[in-house]
Protein backbone atom coordinates (compact mmCIF):
# COMPACT_ATOMS: atom_id res chain seq x y z
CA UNK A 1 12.67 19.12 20.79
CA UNK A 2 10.54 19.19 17.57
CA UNK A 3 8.15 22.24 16.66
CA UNK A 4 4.74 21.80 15.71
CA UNK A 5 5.89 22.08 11.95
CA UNK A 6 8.66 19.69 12.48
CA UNK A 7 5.78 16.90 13.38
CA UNK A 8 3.78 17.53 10.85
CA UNK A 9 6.50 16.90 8.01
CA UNK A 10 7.40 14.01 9.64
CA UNK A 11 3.57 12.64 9.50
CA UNK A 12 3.51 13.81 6.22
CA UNK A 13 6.56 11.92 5.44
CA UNK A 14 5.52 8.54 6.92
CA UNK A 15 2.30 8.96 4.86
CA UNK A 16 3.43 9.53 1.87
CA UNK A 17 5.99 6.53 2.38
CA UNK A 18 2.88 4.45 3.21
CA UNK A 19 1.22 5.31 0.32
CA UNK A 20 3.74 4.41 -1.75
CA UNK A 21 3.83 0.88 -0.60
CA UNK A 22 2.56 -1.54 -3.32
CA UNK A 23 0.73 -4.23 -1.17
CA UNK A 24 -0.16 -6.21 -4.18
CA UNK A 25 3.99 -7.27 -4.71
CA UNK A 26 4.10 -8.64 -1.50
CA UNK A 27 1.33 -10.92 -1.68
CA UNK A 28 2.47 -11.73 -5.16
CA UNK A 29 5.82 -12.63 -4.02
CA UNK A 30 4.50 -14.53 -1.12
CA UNK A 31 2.03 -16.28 -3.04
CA UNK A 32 4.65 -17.11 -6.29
CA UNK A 33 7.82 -15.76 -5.58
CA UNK A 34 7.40 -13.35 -8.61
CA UNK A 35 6.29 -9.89 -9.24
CA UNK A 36 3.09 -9.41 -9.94
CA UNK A 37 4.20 -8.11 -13.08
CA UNK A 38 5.53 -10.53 -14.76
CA UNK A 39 2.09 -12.69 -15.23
CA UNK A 40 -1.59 -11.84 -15.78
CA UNK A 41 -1.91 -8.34 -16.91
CA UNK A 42 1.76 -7.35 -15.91
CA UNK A 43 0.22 -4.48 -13.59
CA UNK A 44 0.93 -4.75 -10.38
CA UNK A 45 -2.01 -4.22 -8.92
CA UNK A 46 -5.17 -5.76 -6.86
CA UNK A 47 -6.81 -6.77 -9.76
CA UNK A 48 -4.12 -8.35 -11.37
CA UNK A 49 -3.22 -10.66 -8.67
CA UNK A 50 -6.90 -11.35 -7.76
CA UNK A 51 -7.55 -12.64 -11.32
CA UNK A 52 -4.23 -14.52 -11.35
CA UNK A 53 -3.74 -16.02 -8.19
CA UNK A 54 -7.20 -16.06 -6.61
CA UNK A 55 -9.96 -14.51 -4.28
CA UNK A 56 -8.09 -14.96 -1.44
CA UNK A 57 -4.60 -13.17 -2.71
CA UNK A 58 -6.73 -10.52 -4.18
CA UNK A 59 -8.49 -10.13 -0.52
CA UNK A 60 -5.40 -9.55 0.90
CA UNK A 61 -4.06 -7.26 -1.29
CA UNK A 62 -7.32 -5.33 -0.99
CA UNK A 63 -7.07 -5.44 2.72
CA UNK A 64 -3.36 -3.93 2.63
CA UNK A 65 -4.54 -1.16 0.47
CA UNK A 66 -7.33 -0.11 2.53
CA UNK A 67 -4.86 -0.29 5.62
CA UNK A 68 -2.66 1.92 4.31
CA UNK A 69 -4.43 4.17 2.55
CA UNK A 70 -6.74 4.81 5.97
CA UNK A 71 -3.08 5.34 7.41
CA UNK A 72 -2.17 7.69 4.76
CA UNK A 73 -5.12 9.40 4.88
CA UNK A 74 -5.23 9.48 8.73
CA UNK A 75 -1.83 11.09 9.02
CA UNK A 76 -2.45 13.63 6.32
CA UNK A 77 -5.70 14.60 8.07
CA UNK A 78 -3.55 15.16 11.46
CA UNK A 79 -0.79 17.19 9.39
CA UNK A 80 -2.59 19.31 7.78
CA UNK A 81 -5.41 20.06 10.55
């Protein structure tokens, strides 16, 4: 089966591919069908799509960050403990 240090680089793993994931694009694109840079400030970022496309986009996008950077930050906290 797995060792103890075997599940903890897989936790690690599936953090860091959470953190990596760019909420912001997939409101843009289901919003606008485009990438949230290629309008506003071309960053792809909460802020950007909040200005551009609205409180409510930019909620959401805030929302998914905060999700998955409690995730990351969850499963780093049980790796490394």
């Amino acid at each position: 089966m797995f060792s103890h240090m075997d599940l903890k680089l897989t936790i690690l793993f599936i953090g860091f591919v959470f953190g990596n994931f760019v909420t912001a694009f997939f409101v843009s694109k289901l919003y606008t069908d485009k990438k949230p840079t290629e309008f506003g400030s071309k960053n792809a970022g909460t802020a950007n799509v909040g200005a551009v496309l609205g409180k409510k986009a930019g909620f959401f996008s805030l929302l998914g960050r905060c999700i998955e950077n409690s995730y990351s930050y969850c499963t780093d906290m049980v790796s490394f403990s």
